[in-house]
N, C-alpha and C. Protein backbone atom coordinates (compact mmCIF):
# COMPACT_ATOMS: atom_id res chain seq x y z
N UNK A 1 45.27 -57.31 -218.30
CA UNK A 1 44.15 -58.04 -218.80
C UNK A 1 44.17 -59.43 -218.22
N UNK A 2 42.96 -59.78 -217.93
CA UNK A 2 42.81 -61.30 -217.37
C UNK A 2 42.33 -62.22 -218.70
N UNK A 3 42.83 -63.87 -218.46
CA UNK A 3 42.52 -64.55 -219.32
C UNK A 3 40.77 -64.79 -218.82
N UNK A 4 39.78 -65.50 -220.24
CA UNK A 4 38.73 -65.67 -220.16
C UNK A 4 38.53 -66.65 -218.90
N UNK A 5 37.18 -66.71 -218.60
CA UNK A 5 37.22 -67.47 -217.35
C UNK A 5 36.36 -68.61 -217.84
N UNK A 6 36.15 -69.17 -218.96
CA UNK A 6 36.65 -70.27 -219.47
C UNK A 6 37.14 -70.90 -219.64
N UNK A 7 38.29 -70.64 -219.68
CA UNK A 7 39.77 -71.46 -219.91
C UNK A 7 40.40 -71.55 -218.82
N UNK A 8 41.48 -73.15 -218.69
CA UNK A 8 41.88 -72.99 -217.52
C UNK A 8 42.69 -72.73 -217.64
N UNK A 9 43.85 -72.47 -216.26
CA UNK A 9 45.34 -71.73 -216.53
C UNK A 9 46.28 -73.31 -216.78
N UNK A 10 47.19 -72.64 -217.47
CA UNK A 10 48.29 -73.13 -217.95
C UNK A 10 49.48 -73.45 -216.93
N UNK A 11 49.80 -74.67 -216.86
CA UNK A 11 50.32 -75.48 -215.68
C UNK A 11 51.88 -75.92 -216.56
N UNK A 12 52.52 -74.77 -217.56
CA UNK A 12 54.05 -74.94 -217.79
C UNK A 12 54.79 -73.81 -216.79
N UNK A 13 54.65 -73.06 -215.99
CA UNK A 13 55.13 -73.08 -215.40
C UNK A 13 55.29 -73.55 -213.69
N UNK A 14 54.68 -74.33 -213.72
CA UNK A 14 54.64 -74.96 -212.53
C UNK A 14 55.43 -76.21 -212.75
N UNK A 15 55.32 -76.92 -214.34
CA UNK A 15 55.91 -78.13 -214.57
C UNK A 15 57.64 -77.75 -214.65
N UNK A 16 57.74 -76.62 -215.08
CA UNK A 16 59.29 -76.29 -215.32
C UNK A 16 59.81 -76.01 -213.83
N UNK A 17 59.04 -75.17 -213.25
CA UNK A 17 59.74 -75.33 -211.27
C UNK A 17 59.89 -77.04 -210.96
N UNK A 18 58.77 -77.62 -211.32
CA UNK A 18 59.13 -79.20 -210.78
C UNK A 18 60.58 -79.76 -211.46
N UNK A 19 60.68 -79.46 -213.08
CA UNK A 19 61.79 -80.18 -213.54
C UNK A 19 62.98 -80.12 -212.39
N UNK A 20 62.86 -78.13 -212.48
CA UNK A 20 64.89 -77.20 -211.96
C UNK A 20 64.44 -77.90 -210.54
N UNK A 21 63.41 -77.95 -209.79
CA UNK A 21 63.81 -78.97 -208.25
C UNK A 21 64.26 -80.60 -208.63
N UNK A 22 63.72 -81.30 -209.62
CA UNK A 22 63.76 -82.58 -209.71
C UNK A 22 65.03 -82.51 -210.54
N UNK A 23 65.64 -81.83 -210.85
CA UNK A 23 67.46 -81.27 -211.48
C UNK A 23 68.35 -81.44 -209.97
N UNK A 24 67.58 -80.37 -209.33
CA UNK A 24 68.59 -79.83 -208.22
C UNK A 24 68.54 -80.41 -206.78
N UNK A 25 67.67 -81.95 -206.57
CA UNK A 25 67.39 -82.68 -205.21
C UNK A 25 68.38 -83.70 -205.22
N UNK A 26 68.88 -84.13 -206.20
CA UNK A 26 70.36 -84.98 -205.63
C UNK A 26 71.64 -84.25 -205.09
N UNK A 27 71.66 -82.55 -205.45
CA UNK A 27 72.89 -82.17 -204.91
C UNK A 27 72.73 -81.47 -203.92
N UNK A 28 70.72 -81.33 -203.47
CA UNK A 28 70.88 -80.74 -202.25
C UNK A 28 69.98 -82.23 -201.05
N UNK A 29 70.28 -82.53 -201.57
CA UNK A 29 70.20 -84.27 -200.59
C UNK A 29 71.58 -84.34 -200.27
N UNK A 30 73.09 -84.02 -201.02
CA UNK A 30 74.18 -84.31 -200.79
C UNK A 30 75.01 -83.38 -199.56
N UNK A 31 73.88 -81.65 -199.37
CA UNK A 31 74.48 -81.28 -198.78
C UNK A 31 74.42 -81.32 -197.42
N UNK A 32 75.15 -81.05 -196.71
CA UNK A 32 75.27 -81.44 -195.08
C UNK A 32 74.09 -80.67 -194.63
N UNK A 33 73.64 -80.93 -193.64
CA UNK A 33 72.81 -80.28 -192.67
C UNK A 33 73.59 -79.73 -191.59
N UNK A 34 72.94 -77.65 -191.39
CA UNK A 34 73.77 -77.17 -190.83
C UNK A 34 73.13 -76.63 -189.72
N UNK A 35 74.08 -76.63 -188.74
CA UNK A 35 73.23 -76.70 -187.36
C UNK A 35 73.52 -75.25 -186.59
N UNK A 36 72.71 -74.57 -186.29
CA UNK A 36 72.94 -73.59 -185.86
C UNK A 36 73.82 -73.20 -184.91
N UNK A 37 73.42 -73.88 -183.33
CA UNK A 37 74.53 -73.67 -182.49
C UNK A 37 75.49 -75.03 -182.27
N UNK A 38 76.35 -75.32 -181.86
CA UNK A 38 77.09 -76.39 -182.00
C UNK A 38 76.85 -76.97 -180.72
N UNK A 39 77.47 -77.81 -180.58
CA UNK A 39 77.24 -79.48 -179.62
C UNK A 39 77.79 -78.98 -178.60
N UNK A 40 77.50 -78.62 -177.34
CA UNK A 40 78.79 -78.14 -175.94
C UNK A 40 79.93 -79.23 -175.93
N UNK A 41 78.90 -80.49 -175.77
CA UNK A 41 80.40 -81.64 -175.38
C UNK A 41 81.34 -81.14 -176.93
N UNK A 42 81.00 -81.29 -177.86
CA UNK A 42 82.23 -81.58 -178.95
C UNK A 42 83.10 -80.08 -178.37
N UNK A 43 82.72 -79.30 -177.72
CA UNK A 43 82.97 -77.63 -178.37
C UNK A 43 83.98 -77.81 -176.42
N UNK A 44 83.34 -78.57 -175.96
CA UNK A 44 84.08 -78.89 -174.19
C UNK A 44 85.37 -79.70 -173.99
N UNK A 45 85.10 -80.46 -175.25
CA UNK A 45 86.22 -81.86 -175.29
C UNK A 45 87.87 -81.03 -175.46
N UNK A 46 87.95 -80.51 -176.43
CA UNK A 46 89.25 -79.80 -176.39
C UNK A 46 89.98 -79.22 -175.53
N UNK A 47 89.13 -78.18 -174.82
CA UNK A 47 90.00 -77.28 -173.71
C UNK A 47 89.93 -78.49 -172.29
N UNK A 48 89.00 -79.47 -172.38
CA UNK A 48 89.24 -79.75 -171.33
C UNK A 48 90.36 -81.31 -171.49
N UNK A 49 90.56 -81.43 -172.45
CA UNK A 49 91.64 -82.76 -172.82
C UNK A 49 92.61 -82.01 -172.90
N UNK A 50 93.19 -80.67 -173.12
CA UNK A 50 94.48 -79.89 -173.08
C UNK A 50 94.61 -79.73 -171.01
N UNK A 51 93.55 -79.44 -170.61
CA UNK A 51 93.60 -79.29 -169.30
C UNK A 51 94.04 -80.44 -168.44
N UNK A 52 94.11 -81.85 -169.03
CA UNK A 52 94.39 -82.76 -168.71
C UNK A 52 95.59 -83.42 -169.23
N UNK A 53 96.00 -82.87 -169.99
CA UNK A 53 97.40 -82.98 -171.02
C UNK A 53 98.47 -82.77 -169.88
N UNK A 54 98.32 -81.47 -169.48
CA UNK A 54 98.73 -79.90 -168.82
C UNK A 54 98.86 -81.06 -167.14
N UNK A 55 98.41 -81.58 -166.68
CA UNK A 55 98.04 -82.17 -165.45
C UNK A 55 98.67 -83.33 -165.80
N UNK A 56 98.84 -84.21 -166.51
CA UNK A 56 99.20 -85.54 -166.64
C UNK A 56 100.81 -85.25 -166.71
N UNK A 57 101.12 -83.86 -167.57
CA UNK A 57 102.61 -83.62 -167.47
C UNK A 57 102.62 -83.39 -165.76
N UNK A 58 102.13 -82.57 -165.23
CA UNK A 58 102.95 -82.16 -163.88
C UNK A 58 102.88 -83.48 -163.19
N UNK A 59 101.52 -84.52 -163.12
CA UNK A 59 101.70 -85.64 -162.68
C UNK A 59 102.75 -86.56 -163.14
N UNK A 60 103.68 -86.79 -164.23
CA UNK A 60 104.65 -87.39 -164.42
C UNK A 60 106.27 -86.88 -163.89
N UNK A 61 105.92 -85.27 -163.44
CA UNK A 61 106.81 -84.76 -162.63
C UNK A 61 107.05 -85.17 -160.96
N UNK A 62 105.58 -85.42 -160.46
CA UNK A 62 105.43 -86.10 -159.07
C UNK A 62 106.10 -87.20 -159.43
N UNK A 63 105.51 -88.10 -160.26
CA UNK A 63 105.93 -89.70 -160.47
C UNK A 63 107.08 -90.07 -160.49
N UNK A 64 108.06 -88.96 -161.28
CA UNK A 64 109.29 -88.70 -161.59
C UNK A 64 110.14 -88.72 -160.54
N UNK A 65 109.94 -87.74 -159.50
CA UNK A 65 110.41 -87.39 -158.31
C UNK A 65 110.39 -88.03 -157.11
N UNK A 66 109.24 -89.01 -157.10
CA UNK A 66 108.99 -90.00 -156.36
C UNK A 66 109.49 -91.08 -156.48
N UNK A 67 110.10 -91.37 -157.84
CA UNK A 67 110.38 -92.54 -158.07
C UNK A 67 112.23 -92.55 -157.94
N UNK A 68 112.56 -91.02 -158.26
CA UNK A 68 113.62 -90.67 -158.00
C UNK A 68 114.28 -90.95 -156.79
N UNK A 69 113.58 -90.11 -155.62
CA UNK A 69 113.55 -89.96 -154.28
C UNK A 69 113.57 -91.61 -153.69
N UNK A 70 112.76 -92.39 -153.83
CA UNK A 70 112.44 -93.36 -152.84
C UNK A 70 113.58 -94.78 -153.82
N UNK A 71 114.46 -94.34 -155.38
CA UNK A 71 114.86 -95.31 -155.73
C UNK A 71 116.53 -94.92 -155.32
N UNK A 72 116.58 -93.44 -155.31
CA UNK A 72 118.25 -92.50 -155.54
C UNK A 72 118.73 -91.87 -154.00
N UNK A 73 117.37 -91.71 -153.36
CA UNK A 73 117.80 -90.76 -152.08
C UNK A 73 117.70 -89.58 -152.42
N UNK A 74 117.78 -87.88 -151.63
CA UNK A 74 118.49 -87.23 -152.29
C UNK A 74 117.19 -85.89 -151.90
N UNK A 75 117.56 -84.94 -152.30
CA UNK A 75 116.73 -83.69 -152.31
C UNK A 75 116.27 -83.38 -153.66
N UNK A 76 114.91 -82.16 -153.23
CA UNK A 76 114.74 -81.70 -154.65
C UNK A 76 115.58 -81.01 -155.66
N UNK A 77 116.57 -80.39 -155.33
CA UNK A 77 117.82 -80.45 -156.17
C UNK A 77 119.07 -81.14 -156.44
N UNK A 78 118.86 -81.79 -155.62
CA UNK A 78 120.33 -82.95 -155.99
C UNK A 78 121.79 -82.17 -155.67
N UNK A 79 122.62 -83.14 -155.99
CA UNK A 79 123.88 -82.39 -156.13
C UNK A 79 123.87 -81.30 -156.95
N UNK A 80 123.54 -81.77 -158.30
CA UNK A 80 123.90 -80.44 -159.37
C UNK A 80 122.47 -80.52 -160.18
N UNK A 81 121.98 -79.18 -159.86
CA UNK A 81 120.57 -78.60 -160.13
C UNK A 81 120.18 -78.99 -160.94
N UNK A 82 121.16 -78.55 -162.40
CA UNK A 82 120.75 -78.67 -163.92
C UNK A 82 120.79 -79.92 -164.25
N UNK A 83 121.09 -80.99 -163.64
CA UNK A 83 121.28 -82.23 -164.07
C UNK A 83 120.09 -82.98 -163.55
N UNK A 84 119.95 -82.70 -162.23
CA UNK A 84 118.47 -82.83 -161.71
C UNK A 84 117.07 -83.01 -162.64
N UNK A 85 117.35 -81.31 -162.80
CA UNK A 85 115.73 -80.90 -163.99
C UNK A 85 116.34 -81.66 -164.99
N UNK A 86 117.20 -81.70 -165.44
CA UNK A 86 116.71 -82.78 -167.19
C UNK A 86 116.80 -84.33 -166.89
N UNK A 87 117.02 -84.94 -165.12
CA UNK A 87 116.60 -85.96 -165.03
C UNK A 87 115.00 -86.41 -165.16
N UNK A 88 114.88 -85.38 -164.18
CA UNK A 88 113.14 -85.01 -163.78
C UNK A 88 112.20 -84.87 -164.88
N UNK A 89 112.79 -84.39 -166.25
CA UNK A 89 112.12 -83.69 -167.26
C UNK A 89 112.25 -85.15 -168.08
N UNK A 90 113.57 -85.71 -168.23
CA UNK A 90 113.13 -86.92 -169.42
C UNK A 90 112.29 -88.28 -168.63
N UNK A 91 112.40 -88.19 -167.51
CA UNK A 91 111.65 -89.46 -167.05
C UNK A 91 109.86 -88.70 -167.37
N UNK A 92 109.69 -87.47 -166.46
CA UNK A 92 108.13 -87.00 -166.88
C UNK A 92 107.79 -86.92 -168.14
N UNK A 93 108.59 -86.60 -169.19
CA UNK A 93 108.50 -86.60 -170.56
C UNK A 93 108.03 -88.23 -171.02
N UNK A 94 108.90 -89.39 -170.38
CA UNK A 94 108.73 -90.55 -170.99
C UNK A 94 107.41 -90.70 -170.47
N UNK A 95 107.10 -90.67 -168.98
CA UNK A 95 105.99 -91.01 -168.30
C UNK A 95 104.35 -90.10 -168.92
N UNK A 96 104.81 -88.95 -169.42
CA UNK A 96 103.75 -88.98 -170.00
C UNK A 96 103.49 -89.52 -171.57
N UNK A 97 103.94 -89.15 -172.25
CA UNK A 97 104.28 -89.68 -173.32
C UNK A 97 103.18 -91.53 -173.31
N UNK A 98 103.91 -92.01 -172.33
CA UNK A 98 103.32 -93.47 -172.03
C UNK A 98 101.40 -93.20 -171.91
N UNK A 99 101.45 -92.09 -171.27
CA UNK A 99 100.09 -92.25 -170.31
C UNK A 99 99.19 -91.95 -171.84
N UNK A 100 99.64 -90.83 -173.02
CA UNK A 100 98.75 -90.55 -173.78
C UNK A 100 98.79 -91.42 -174.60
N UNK A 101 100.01 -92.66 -174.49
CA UNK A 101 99.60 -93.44 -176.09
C UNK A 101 99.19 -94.82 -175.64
N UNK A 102 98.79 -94.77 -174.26
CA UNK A 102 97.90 -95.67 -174.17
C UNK A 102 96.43 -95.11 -173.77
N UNK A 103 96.40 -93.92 -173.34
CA UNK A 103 94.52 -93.48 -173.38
C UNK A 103 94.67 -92.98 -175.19
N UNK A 104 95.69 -92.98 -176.41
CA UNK A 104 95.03 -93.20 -177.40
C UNK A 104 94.54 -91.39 -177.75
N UNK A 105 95.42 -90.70 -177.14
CA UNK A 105 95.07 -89.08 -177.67
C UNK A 105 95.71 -88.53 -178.02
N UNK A 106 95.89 -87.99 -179.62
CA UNK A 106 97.15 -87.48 -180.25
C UNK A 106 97.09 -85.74 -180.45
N UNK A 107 97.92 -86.09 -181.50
CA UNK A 107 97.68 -84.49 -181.34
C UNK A 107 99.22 -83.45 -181.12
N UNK A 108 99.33 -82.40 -181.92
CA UNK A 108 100.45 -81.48 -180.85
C UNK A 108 100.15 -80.51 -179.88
N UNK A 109 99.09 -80.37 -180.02
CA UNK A 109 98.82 -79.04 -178.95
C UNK A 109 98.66 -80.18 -178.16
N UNK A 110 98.39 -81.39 -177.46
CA UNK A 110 98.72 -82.13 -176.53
C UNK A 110 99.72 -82.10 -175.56
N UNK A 111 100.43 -82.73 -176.97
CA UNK A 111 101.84 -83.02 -176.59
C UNK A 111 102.79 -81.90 -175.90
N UNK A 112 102.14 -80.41 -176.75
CA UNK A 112 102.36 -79.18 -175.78
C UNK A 112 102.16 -79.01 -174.69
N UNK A 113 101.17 -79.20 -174.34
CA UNK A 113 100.40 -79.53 -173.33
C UNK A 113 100.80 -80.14 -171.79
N UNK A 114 101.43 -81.21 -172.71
CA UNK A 114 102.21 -81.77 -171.55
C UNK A 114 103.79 -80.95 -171.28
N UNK A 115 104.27 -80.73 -171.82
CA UNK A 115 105.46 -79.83 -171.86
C UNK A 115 105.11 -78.93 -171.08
N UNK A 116 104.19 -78.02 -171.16
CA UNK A 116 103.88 -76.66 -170.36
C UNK A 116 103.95 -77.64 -169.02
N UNK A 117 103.20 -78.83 -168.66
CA UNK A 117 102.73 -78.85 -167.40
C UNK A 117 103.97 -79.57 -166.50
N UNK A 118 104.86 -80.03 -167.53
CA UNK A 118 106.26 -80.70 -166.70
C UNK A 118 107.06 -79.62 -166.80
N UNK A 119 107.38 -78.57 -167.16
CA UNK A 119 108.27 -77.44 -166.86
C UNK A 119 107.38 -76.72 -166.05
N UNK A 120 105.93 -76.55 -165.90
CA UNK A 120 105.90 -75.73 -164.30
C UNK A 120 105.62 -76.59 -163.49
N UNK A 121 105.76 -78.10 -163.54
CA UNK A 121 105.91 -78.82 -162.09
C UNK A 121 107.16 -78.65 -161.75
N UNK A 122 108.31 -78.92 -162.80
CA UNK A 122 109.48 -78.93 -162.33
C UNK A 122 109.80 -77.82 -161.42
N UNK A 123 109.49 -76.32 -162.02
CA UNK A 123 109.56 -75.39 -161.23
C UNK A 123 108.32 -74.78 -160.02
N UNK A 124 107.22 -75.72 -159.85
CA UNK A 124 106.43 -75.12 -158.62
C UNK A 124 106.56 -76.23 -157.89
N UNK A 125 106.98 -77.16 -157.85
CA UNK A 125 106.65 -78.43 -157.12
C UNK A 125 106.78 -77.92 -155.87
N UNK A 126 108.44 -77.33 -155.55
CA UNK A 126 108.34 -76.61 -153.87
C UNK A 126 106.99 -76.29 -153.36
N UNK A 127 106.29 -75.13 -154.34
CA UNK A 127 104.98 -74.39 -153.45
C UNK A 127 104.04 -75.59 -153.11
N UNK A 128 103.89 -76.52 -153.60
CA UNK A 128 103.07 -77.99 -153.42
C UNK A 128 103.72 -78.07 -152.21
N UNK A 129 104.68 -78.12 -152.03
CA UNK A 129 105.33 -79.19 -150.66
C UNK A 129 105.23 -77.72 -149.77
N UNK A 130 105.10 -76.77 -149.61
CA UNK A 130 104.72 -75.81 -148.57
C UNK A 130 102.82 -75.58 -148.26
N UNK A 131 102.24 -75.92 -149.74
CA UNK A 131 100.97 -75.90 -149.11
C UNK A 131 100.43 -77.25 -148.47
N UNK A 132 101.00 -77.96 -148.84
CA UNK A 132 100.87 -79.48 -148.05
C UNK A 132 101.80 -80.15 -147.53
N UNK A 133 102.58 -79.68 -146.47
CA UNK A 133 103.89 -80.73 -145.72
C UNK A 133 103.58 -81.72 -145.32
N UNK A 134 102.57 -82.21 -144.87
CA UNK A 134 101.98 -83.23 -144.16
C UNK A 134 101.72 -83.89 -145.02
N UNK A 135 101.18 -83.96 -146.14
CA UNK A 135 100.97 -84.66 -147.51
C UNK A 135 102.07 -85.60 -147.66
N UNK A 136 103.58 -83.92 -148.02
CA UNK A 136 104.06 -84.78 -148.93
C UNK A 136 105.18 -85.46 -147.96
N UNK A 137 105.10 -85.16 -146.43
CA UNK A 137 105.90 -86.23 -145.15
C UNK A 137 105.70 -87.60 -145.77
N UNK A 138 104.62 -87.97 -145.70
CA UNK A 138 103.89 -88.76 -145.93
C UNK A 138 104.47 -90.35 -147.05
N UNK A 139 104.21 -88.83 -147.91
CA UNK A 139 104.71 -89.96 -149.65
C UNK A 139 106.54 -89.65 -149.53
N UNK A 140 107.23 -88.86 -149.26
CA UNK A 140 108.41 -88.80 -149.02
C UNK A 140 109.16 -88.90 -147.86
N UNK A 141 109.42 -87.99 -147.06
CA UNK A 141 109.73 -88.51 -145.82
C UNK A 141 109.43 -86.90 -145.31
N UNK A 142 110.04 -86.96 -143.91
CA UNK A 142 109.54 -86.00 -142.84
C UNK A 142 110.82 -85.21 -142.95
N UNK A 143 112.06 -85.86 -143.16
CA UNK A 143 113.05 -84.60 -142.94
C UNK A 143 113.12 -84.12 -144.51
N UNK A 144 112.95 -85.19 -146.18
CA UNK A 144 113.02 -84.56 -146.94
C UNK A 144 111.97 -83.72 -147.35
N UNK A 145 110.70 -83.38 -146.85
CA UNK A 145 109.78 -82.15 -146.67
C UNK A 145 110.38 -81.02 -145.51
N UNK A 146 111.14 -81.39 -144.44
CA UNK A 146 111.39 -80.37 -143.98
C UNK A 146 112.31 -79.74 -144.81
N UNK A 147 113.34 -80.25 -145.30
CA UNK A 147 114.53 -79.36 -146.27
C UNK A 147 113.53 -79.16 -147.15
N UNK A 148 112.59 -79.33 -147.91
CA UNK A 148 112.33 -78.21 -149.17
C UNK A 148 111.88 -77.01 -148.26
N UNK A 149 110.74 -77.10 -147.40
CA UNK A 149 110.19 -76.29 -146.38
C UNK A 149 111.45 -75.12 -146.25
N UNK A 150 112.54 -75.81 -145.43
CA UNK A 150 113.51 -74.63 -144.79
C UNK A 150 114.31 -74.42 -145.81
N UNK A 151 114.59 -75.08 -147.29
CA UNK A 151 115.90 -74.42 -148.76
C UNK A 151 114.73 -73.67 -149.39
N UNK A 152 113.60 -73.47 -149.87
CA UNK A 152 112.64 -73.14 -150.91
C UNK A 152 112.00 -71.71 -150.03
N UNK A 153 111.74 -70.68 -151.02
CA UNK A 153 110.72 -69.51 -150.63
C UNK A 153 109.88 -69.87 -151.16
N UNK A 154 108.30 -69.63 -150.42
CA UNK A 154 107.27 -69.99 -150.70
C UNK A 154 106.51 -69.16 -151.96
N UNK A 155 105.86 -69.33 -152.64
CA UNK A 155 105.63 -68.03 -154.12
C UNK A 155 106.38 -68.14 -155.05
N UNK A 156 107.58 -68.73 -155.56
CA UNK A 156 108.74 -68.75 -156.04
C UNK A 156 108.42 -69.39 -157.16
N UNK A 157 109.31 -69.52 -158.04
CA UNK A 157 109.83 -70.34 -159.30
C UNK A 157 111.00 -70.84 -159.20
N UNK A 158 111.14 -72.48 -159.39
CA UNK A 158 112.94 -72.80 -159.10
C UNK A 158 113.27 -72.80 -160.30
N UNK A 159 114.43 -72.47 -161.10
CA UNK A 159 115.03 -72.63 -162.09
C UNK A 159 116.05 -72.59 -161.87
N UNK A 160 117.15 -73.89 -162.09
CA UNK A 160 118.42 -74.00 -162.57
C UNK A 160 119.30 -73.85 -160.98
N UNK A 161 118.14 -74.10 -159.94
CA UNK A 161 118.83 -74.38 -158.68
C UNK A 161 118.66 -72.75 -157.63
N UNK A 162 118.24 -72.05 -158.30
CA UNK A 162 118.03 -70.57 -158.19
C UNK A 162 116.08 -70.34 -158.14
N UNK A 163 115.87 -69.69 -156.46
CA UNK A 163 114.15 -69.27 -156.06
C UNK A 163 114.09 -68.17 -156.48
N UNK A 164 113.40 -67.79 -157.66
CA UNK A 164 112.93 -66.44 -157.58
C UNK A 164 111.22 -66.31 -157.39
N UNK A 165 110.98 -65.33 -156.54
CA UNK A 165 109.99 -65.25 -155.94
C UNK A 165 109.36 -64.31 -156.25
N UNK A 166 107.80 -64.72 -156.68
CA UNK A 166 107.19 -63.94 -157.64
C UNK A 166 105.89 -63.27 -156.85
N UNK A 167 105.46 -64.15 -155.94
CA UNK A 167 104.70 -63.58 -154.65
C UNK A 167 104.78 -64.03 -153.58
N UNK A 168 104.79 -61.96 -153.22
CA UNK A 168 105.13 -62.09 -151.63
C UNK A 168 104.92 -62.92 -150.71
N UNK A 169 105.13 -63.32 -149.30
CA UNK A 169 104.49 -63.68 -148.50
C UNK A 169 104.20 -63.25 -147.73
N UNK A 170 102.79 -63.64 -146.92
CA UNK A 170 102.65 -62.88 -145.91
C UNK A 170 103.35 -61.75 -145.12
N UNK A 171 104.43 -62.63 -144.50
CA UNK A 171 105.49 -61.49 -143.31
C UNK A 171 106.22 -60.49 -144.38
N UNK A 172 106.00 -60.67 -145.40
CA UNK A 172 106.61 -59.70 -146.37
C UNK A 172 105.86 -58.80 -146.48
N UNK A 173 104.60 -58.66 -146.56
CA UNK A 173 103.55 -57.90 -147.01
C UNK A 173 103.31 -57.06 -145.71
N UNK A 174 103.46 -57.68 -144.51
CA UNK A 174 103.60 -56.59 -143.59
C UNK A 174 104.29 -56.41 -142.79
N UNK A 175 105.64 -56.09 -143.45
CA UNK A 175 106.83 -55.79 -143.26
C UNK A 175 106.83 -54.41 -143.63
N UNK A 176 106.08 -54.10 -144.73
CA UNK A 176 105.92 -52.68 -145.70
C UNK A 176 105.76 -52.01 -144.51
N UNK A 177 105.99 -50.20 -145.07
CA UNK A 177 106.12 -49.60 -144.23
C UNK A 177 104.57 -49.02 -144.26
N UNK A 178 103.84 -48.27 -142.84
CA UNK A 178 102.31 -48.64 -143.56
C UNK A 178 102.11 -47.04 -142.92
N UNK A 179 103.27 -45.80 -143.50
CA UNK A 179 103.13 -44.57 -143.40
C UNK A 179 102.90 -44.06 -144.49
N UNK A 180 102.81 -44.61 -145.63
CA UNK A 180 102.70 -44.37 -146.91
C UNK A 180 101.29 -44.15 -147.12
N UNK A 181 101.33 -43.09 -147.94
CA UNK A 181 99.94 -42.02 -148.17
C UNK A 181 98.97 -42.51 -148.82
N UNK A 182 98.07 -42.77 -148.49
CA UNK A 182 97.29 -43.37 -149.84
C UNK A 182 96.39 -42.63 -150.60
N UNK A 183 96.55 -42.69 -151.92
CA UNK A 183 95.55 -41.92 -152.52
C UNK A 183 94.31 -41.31 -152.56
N UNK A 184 94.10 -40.21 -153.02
CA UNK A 184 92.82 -39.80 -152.26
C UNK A 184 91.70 -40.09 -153.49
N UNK A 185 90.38 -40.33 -152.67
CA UNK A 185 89.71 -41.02 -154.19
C UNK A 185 88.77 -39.70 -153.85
N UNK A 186 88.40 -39.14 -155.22
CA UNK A 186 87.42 -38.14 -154.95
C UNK A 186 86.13 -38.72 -155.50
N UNK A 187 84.86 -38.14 -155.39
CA UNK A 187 83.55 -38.84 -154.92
C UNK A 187 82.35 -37.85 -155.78
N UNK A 188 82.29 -38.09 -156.45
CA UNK A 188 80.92 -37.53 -157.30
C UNK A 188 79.77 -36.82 -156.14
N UNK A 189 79.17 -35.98 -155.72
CA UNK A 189 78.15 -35.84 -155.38
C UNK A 189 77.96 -35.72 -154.10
């Protein structure tokens, strides 16, 4: 049944929706505004400040070694290997350490960060000085690039004074014997 069309309609429930909004606009004024997709830079800043963490360690390993080299003399292993790497490791450790608490970036996955990148400088630095001899003649000298050149396998990992070599090189690769059968691929159609 409809009311007479005389009368007008009754405006309590429209006044009671106004109250429960004029109740409920200070706690949804309070709530955050939510954004659908997120910001690239905020969402970029992380992986690429760990990527630079990671780099500032191996760069305090150069720094390390350079500063070693041109203050001590000496090869990339020294007399005694192991004494070497934890020279190499607490000076890059201090040197980075320095670099992040003056750019002011904290953090532990940082500080990880840098760790990962001074234990694989310590151990790739050789492959640096084989893909660039001329480089590192340069910043070090000509005969101490030739000894890493002729003590170091190229592909390798040094640890503890000991190359283990993780990829081949070239003359290795075709060295293989090349009578070996190769699989037969079969072919649809």
């Amino acid at each position: 049944m409809s009311s007479p069309q005389g009368r007008a309609p009754s405006n309590g429930f429209q006044n009671r929706l106004n109250r429960v909004a004029a109740q409920r606009a200070p706690g949804d004024a309070a709530k955050p505004t939510v954004e659908v997709l997120p910001d690239w830079k905020a969402n970029i800043k992380q992986p690429v400040t760990l990527i630079a963490a990671g780099l500032s360690g191996m760069l305090a390993v150069f720094i390390a070694r350079f500063l070693r080299f041109h203050l001590m003399g000496g090869t990339l292993a020294g007399d005694n290997p192991d004494v070497t790497m934890i020279i190499d490791g607490g000076i890059a450790i201090a040197c980075a350490f320095l670099v992040f608490h003056f750019l002011n970036i904290k953090g532990h996955s940082f500080k990880a960060a840098q760790i990962v990148g001074i234990v694989a400088m310590i151990g790739l630095m050789h492959n640096f000085v084989h893909a660039a001899p001329g480089a590192f003649g340069l910043l070090f000298s000509e005969a101490w690039t030739e000894d890493i050149v002729n003590y170091s396998e190229p592909g390798s990992i040094y640890i503890r004074g000991s190359y283990i070599v993780v990829l081949p090189s070239a003359d290795d690769v075709a060295d293989e014997p090349e009578d070996q059968a190769l699989p037969k691929v079969r072919r649809m159609g």
